[in-house]
N, C-alpha and C. Protein backbone atom coordinates (compact mmCIF):
# COMPACT_ATOMS: atom_id res chain seq x y z
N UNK A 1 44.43 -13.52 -13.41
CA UNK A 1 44.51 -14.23 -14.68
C UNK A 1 45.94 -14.17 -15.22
N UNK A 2 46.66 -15.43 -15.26
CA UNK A 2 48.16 -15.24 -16.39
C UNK A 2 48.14 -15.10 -17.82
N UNK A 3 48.80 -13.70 -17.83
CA UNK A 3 48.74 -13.65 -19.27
C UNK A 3 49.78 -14.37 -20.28
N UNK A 4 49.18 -13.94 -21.36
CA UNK A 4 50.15 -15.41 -22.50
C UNK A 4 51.22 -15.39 -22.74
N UNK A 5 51.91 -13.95 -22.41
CA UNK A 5 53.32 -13.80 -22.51
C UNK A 5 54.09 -15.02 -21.42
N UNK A 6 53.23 -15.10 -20.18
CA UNK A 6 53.65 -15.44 -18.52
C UNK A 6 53.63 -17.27 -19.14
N UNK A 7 52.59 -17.56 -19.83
CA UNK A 7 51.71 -19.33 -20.09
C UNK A 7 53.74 -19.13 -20.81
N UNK A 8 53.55 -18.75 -21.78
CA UNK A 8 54.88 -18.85 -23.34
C UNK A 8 55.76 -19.14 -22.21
N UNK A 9 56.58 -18.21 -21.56
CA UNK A 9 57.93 -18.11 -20.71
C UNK A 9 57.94 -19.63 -19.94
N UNK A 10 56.45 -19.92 -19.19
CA UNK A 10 56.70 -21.08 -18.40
C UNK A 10 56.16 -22.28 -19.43
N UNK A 11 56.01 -22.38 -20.33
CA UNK A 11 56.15 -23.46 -21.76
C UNK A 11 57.49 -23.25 -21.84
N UNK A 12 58.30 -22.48 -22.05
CA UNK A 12 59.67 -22.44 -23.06
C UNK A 12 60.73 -23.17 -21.37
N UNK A 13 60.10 -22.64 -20.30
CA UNK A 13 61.19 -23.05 -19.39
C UNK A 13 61.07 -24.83 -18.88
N UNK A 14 59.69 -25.17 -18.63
CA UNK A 14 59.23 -26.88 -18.85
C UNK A 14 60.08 -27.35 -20.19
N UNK A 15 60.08 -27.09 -21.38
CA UNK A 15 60.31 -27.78 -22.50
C UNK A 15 61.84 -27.68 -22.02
N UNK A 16 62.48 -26.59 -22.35
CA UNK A 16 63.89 -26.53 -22.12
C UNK A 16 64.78 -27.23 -20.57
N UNK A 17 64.09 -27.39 -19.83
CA UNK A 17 64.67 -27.68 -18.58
C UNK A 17 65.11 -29.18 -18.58
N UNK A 18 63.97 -30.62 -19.22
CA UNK A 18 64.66 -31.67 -19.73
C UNK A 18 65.98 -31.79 -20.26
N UNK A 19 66.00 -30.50 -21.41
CA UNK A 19 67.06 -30.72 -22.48
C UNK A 19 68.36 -30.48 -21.59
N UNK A 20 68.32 -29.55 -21.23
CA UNK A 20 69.50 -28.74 -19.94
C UNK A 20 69.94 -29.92 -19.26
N UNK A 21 69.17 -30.49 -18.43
CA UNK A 21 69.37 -31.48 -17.47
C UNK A 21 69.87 -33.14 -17.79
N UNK A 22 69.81 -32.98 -19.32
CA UNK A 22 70.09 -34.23 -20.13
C UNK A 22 71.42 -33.77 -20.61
N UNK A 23 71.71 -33.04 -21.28
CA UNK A 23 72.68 -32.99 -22.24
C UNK A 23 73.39 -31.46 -21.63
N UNK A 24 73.05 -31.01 -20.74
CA UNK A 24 74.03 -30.33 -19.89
C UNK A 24 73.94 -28.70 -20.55
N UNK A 25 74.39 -27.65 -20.17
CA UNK A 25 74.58 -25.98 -20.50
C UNK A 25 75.54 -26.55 -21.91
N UNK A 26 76.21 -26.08 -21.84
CA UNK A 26 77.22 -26.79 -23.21
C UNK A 26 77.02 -27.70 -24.06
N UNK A 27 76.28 -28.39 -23.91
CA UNK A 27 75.42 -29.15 -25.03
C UNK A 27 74.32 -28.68 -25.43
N UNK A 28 73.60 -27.92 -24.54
CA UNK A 28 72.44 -27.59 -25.31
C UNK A 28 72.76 -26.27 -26.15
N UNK A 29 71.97 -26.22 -27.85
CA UNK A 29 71.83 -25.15 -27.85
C UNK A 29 70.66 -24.56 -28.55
N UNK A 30 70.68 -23.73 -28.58
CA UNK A 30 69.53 -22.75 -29.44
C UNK A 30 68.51 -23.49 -30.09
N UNK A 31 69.08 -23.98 -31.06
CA UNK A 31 68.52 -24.91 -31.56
C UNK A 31 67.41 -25.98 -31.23
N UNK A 32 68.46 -26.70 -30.25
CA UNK A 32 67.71 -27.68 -29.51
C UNK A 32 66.34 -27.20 -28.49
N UNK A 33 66.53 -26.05 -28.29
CA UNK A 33 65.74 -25.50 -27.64
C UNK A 33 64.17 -24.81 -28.20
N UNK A 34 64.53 -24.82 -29.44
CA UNK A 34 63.83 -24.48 -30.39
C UNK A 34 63.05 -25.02 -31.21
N UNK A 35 63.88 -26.59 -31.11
CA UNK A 35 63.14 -27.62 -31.80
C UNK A 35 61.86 -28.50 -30.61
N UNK A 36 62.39 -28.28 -29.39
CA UNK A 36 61.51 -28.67 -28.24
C UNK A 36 60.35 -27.97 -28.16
N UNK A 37 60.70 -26.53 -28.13
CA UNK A 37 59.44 -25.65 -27.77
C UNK A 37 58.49 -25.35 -29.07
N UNK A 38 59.34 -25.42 -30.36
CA UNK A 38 58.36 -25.20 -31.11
C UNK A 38 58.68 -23.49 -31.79
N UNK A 39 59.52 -23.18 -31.12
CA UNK A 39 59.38 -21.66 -31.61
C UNK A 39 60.79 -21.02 -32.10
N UNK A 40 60.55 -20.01 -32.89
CA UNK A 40 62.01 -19.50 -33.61
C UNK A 40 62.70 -18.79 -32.18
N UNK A 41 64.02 -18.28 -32.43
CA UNK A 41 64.70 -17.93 -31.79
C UNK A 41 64.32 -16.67 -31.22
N UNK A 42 63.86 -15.63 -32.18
CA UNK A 42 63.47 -14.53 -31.66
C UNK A 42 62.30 -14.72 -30.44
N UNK A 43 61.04 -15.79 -30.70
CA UNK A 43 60.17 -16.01 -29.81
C UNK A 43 60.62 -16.37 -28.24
N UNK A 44 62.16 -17.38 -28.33
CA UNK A 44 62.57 -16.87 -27.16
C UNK A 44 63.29 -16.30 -26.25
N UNK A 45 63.67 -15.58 -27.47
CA UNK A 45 64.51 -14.06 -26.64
C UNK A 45 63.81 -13.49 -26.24
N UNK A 46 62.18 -13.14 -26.82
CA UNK A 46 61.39 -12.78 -26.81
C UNK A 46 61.12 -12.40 -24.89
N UNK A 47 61.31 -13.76 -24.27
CA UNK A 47 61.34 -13.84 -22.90
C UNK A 47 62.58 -14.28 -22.27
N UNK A 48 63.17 -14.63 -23.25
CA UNK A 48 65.04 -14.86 -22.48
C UNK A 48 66.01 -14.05 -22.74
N UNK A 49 66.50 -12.87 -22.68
CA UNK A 49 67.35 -12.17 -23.05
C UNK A 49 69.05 -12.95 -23.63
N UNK A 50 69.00 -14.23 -22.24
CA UNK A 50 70.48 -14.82 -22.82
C UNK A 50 69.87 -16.16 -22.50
N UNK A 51 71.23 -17.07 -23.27
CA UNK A 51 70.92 -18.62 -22.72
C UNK A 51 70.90 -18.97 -21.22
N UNK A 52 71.63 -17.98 -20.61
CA UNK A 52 72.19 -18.59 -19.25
C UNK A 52 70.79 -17.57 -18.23
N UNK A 53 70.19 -16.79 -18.77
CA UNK A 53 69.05 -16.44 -18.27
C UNK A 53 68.19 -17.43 -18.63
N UNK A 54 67.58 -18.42 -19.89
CA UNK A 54 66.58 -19.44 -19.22
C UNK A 54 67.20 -20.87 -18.94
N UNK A 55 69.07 -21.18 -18.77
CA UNK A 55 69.52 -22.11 -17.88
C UNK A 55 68.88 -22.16 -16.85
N UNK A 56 69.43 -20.62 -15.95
CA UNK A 56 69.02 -20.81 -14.37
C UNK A 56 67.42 -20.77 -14.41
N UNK A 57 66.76 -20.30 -15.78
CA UNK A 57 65.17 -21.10 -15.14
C UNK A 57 65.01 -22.25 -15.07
N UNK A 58 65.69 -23.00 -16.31
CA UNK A 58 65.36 -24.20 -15.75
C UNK A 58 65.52 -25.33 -14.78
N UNK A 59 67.21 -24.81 -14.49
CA UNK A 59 67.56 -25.26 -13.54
C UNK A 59 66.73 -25.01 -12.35
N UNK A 60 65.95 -23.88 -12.22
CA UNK A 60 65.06 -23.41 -10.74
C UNK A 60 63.72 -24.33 -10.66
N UNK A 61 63.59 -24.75 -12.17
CA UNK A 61 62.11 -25.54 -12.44
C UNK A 61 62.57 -26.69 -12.05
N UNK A 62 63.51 -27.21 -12.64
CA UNK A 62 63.69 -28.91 -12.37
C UNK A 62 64.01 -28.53 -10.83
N UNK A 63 64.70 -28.19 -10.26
CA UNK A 63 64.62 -28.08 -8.47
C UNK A 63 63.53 -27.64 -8.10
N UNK A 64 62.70 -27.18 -8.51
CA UNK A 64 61.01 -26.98 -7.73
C UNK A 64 60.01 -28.56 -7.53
N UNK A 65 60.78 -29.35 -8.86
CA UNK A 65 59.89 -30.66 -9.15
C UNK A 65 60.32 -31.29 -8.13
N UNK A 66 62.01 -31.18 -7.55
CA UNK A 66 62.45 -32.51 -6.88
C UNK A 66 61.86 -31.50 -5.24
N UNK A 67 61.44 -30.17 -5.20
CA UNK A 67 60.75 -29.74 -3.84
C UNK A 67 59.79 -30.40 -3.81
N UNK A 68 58.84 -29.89 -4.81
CA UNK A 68 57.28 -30.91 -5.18
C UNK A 68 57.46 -31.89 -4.25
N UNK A 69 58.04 -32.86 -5.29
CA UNK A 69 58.22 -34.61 -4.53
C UNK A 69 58.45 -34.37 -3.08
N UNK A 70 59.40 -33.96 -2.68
CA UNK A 70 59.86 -34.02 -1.06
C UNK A 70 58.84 -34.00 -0.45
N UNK A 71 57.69 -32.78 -1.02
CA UNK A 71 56.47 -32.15 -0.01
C UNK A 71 55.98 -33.17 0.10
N UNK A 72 55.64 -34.49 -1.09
CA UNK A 72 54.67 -35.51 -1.65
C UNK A 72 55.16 -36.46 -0.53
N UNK A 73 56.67 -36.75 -0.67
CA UNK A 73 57.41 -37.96 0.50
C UNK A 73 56.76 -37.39 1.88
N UNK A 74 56.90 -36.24 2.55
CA UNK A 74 56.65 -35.68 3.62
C UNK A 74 55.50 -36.10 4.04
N UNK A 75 54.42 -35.52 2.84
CA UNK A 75 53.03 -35.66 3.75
C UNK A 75 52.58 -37.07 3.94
N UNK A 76 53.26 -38.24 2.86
CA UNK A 76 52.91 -38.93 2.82
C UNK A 76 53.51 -39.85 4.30
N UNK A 77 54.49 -39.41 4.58
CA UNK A 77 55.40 -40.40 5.88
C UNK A 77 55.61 -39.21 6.98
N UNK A 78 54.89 -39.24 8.09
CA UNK A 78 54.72 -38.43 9.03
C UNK A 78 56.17 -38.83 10.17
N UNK A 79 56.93 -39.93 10.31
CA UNK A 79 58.06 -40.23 10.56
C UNK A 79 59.19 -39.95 10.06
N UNK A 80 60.12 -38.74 10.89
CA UNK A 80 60.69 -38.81 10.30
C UNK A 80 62.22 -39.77 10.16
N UNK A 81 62.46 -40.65 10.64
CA UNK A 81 63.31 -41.20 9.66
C UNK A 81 62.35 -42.09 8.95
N UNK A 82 61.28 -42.58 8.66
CA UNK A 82 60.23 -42.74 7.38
C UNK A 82 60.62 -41.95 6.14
N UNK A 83 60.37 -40.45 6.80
CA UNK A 83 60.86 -39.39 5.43
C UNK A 83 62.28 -39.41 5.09
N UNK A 84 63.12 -39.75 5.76
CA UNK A 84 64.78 -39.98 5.49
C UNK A 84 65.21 -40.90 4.47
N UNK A 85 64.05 -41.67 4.74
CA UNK A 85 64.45 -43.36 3.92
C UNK A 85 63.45 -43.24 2.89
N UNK A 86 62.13 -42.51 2.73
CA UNK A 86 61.57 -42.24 1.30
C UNK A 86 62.25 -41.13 0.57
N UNK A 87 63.21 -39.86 1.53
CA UNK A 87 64.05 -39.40 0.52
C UNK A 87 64.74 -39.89 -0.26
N UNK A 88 65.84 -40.96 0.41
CA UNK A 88 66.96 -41.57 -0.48
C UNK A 88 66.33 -42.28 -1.08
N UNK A 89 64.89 -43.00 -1.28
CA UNK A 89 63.96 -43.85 -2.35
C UNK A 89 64.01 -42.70 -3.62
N UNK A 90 63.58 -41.75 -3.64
CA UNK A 90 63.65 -40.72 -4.49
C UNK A 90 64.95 -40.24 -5.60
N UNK A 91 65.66 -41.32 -5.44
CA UNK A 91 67.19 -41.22 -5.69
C UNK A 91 66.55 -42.32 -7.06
N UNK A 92 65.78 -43.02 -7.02
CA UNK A 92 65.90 -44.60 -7.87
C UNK A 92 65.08 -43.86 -8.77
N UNK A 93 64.26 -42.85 -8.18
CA UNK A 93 63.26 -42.10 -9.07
C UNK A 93 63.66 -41.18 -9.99
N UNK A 94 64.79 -40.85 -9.72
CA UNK A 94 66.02 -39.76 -10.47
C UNK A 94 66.82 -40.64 -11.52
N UNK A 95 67.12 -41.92 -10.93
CA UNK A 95 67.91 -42.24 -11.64
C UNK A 95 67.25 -43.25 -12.93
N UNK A 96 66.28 -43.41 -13.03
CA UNK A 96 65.39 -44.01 -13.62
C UNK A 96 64.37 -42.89 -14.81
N UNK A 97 65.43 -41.52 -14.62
CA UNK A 97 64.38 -40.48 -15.45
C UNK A 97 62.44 -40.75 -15.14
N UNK A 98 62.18 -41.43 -14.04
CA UNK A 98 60.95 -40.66 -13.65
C UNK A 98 60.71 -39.52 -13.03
N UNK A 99 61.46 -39.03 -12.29
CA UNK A 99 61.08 -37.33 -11.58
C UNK A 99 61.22 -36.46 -12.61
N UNK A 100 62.85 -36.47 -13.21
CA UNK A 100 62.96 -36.08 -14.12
C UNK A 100 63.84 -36.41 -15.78
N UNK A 101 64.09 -36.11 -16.71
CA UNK A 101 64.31 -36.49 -17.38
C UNK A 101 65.93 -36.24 -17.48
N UNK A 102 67.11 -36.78 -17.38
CA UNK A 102 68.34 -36.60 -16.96
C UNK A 102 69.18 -37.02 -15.70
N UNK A 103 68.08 -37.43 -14.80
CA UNK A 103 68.18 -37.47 -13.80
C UNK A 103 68.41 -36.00 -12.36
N UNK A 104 69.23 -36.23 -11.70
CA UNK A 104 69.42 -34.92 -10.41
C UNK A 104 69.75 -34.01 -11.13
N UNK A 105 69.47 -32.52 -11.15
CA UNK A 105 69.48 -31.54 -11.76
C UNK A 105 70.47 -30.78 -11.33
N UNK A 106 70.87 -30.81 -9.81
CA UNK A 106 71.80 -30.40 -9.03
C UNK A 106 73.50 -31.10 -9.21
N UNK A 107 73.12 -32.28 -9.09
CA UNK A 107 73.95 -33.02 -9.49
C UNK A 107 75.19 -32.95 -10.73
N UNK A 108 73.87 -33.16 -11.74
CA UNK A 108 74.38 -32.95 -13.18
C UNK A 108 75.14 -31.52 -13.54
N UNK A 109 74.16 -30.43 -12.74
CA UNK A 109 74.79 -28.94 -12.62
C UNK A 109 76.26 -28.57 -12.18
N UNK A 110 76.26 -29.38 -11.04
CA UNK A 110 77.56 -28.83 -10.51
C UNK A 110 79.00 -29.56 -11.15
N UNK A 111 78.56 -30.75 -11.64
CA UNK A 111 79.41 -31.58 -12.30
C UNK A 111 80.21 -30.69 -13.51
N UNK A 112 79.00 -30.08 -14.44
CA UNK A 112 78.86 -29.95 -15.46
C UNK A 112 79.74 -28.28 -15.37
N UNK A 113 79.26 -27.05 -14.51
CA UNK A 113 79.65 -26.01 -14.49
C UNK A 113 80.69 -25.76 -13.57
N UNK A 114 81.11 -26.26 -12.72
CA UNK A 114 82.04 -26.97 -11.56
C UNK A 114 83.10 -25.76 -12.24
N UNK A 115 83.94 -25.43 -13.19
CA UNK A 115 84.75 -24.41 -13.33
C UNK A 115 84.53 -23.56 -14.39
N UNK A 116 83.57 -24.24 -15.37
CA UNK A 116 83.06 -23.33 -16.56
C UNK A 116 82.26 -22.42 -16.31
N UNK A 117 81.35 -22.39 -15.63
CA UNK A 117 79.77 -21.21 -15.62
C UNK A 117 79.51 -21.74 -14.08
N UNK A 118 80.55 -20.29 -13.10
CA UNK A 118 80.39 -20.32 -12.36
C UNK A 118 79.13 -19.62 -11.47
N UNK A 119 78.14 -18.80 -12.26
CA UNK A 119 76.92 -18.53 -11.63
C UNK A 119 75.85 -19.65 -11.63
N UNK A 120 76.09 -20.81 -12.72
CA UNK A 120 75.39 -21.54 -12.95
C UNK A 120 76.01 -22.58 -11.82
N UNK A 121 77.03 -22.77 -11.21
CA UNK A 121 77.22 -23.68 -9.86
C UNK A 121 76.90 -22.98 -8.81
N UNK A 122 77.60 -21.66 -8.90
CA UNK A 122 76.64 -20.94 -7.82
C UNK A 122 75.15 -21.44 -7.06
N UNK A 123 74.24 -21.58 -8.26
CA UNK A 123 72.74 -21.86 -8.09
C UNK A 123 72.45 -23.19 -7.51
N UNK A 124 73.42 -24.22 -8.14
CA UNK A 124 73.23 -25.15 -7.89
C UNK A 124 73.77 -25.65 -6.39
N UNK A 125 74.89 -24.90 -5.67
CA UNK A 125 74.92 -25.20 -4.53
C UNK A 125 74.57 -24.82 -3.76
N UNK A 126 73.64 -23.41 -3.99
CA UNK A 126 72.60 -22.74 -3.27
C UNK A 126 71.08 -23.60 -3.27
N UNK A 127 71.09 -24.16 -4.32
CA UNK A 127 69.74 -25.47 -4.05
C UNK A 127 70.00 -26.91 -3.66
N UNK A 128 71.58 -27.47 -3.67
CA UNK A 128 71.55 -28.26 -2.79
C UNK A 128 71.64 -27.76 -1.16
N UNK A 129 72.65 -26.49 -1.12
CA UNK A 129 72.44 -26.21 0.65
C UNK A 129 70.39 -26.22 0.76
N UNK A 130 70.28 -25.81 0.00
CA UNK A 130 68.48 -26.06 0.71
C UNK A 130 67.79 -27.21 0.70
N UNK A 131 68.64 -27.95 -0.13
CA UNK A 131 68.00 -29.71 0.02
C UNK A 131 68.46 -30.21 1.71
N UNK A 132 70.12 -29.81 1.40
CA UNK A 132 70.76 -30.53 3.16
C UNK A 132 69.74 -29.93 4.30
N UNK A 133 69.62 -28.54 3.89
CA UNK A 133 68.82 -28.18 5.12
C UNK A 133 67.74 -28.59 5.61
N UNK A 134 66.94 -28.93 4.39
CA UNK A 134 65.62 -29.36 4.53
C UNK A 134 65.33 -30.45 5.06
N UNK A 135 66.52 -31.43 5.07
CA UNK A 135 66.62 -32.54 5.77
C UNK A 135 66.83 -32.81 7.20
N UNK A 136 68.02 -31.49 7.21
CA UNK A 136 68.13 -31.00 8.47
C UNK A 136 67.40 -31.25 9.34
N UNK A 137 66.02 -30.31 8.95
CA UNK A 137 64.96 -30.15 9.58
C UNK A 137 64.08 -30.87 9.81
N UNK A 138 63.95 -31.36 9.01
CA UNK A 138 63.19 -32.92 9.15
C UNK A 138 63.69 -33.91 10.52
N UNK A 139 65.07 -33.52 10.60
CA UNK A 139 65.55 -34.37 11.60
C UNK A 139 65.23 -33.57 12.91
N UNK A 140 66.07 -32.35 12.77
CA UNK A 140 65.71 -31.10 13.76
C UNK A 140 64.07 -32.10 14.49
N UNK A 141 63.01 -31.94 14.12
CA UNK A 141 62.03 -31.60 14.09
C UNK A 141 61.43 -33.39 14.95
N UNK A 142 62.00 -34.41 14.04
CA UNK A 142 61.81 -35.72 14.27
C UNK A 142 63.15 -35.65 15.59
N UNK A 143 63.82 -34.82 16.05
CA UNK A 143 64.58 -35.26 17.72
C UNK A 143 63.80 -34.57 18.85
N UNK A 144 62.91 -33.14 18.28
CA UNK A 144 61.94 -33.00 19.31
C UNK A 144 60.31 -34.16 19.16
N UNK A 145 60.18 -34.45 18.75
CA UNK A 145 59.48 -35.18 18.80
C UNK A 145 59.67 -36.91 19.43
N UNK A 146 60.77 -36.78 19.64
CA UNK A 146 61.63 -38.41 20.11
C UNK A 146 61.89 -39.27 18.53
N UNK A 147 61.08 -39.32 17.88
CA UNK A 147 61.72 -40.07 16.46
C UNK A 147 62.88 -40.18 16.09
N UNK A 148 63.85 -39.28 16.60
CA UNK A 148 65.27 -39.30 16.36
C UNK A 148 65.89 -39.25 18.11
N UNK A 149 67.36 -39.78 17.77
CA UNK A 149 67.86 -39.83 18.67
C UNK A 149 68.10 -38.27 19.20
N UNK A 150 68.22 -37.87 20.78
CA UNK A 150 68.14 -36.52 21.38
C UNK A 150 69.89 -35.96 20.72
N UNK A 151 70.67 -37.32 20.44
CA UNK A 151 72.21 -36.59 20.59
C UNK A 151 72.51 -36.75 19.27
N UNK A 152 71.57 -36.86 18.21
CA UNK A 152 72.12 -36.78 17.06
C UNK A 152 72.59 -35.51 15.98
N UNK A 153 73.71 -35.73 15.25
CA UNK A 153 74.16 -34.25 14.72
C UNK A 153 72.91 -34.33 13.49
N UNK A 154 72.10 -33.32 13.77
CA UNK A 154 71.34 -33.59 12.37
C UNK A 154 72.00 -33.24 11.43
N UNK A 155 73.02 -31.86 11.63
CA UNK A 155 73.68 -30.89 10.22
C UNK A 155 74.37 -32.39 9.47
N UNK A 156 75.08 -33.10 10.37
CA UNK A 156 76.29 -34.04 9.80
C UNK A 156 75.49 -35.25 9.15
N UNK A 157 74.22 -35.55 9.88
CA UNK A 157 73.55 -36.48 9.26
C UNK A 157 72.83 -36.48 8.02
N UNK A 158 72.60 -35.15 7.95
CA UNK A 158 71.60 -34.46 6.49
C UNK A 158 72.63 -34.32 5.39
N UNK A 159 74.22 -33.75 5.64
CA UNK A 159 75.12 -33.66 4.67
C UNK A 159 75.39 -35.21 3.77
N UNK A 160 75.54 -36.12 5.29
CA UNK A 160 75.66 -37.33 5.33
C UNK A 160 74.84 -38.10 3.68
N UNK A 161 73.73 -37.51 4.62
CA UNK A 161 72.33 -38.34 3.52
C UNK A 161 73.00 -37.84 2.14
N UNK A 162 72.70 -36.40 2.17
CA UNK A 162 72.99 -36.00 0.52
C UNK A 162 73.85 -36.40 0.00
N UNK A 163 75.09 -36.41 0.52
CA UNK A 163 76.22 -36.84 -0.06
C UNK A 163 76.36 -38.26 -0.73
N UNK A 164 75.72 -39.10 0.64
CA UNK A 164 75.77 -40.67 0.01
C UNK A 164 74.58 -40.97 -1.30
N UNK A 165 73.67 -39.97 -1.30
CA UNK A 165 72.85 -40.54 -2.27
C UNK A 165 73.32 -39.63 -3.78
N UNK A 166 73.84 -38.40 -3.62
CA UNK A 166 74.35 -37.75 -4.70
C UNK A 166 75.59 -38.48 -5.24
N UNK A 167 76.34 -39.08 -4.72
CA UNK A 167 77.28 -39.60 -5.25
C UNK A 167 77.04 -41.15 -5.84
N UNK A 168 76.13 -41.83 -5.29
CA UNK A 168 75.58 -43.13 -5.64
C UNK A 168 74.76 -42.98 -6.66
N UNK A 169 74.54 -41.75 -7.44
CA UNK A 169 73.49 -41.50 -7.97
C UNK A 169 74.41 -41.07 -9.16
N UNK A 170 75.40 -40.59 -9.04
CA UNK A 170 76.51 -40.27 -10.15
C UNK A 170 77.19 -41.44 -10.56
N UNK A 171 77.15 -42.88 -9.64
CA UNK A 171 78.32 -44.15 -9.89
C UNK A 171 77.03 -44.83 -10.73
N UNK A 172 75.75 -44.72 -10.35
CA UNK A 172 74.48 -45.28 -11.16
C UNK A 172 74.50 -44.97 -12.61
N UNK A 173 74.61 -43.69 -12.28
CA UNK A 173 74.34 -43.50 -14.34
C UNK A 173 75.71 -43.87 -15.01
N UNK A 174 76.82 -43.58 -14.52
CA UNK A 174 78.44 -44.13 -14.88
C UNK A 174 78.35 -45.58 -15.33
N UNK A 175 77.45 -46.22 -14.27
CA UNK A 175 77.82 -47.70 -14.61
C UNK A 175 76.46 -48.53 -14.88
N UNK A 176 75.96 -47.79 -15.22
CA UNK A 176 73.97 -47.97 -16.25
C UNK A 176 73.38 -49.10 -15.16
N UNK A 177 73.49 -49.08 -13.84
CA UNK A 177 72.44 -49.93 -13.01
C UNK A 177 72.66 -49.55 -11.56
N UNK A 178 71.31 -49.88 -10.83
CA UNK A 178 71.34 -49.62 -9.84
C UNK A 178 72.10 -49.82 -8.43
N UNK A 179 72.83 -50.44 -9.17
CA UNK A 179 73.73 -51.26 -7.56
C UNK A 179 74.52 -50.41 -6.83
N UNK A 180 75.15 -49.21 -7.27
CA UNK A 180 75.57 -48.18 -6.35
C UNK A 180 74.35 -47.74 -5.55
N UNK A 181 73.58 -47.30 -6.01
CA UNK A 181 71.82 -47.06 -5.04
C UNK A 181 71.85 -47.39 -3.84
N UNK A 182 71.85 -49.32 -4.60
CA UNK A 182 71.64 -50.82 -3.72
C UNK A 182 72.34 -50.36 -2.44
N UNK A 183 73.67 -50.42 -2.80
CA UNK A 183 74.55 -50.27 -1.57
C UNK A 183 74.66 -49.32 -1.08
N UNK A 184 74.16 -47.66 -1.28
CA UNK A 184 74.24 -46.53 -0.68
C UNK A 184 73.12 -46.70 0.35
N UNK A 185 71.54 -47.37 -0.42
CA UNK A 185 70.72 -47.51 0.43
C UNK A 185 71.06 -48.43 1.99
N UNK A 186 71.80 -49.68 2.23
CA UNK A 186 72.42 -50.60 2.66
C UNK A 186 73.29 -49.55 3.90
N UNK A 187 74.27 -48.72 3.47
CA UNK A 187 75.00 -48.14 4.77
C UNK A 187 73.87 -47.00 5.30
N UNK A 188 73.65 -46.41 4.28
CA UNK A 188 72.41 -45.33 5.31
C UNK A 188 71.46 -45.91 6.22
N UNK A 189 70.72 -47.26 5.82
CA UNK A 189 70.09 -47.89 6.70
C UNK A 189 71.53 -48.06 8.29
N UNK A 190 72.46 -48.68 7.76
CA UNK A 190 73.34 -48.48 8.89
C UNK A 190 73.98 -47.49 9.60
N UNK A 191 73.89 -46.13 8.90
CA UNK A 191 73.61 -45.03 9.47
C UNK A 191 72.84 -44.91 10.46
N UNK A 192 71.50 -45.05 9.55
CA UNK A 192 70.66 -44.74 10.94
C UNK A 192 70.58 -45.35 11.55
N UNK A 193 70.34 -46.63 11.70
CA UNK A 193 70.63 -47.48 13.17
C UNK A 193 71.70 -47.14 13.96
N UNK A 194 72.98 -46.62 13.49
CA UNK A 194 73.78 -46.31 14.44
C UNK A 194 73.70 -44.82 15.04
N UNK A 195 73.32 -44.06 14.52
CA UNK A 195 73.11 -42.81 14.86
C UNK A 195 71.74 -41.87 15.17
N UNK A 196 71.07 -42.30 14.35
CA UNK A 196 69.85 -41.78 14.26
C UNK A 196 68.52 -42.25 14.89
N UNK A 197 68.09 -43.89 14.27
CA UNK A 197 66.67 -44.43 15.21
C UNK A 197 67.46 -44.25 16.66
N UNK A 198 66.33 -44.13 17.63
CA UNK A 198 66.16 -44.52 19.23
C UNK A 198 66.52 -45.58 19.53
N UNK A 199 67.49 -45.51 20.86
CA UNK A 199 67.70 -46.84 21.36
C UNK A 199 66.32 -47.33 21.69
């Protein structure tokens, strides 16, 4: 059974993790956090000792949602470059504040703490290396199976992926429409035809 202290902590880290991911560590504060959850300050020191102790929760929550999804893309597309090309779909879903509210959490993180709050980039490039990897593997996994080509670099192809959709995903919200997406989606398809599907 979770007790109510455990329900409170994971209420205060859902409510707060939007705000974080919208308006960044440095924009958010106390306040705002307070006016989301509903509760005075003491209630969440109560379970947060500092701000940057329920940052990195939320930052760990909003990266559990965009795991969620992956699992959801996965089971749903047993191919994997199927799952390659419903990952980078997952990009329109970010950038559209349906996954989450702010869009990439990783993204926005590293942008944002990049020289200011360096434990807080820390985290964040410790959860994108587990996004690249995960892709990795996906590929790993789709070249024993023949779905992928036998001579393909998966490491270079998975960096590949992330990179083109993390950065198309930063020129999207810069320039309020999808057409960086458009065209990121456009060379990755030519990616993989050149590297990745089977002759």
């Amino acid at each position: 059974m979770v007790r109510k202290g455990e329900l409170t902590r994971e209420r205060i880290v859902k409510k707060a993790a939007p705000v974080f991911n919208k308006f960044g560590y440095a924009g958010t504060s106390m306040s705002d956090i307070m006016r989301e959850t509903g509760l005075e300050k003491g209630g969440i020191y109560n379970h947060f000792s500092t701000k940057d102790e329920l940052a990195f929760a939320a930052l760990e929550y909003s990266t559990s949602v965009m795991t969620e999804r992956l699992r959801e893309i996965f089971a749903q597309n047993p191919n994997a470059i199927a799952r390659i090309l419903a990952c980078a779909q997952m990009y329109y879903e970010l950038a559209r504040d349906e996954l989450l509210i702010g869009g990439c959490p990783l993204l926005n993180t590293a942008i944002e703490a990049d020289d200011a709050h360096p434990a807080l980039k820390a985290r964040a490039r410790e959860a994108m290396n587990q996004l690249v990897d995960t892709i990795r593997r996906v590929l790993e996994k789709g070249i024993a199976r023949g779905e992928v080509r036998a001579d393909a670099d998966s490491a270079r192809a998975a960096l590949t992926l992330v990179t083109l959709m993390e950065g198309a995903l930063m020129m999207t919200k810069l320039v309020e429409n999808e057409s960086p997406l458009d065209a990121a989606m456009v060379t990755l398809n030519q990616f993989i035809d050149a590297n990745l599907r089977p002759v």
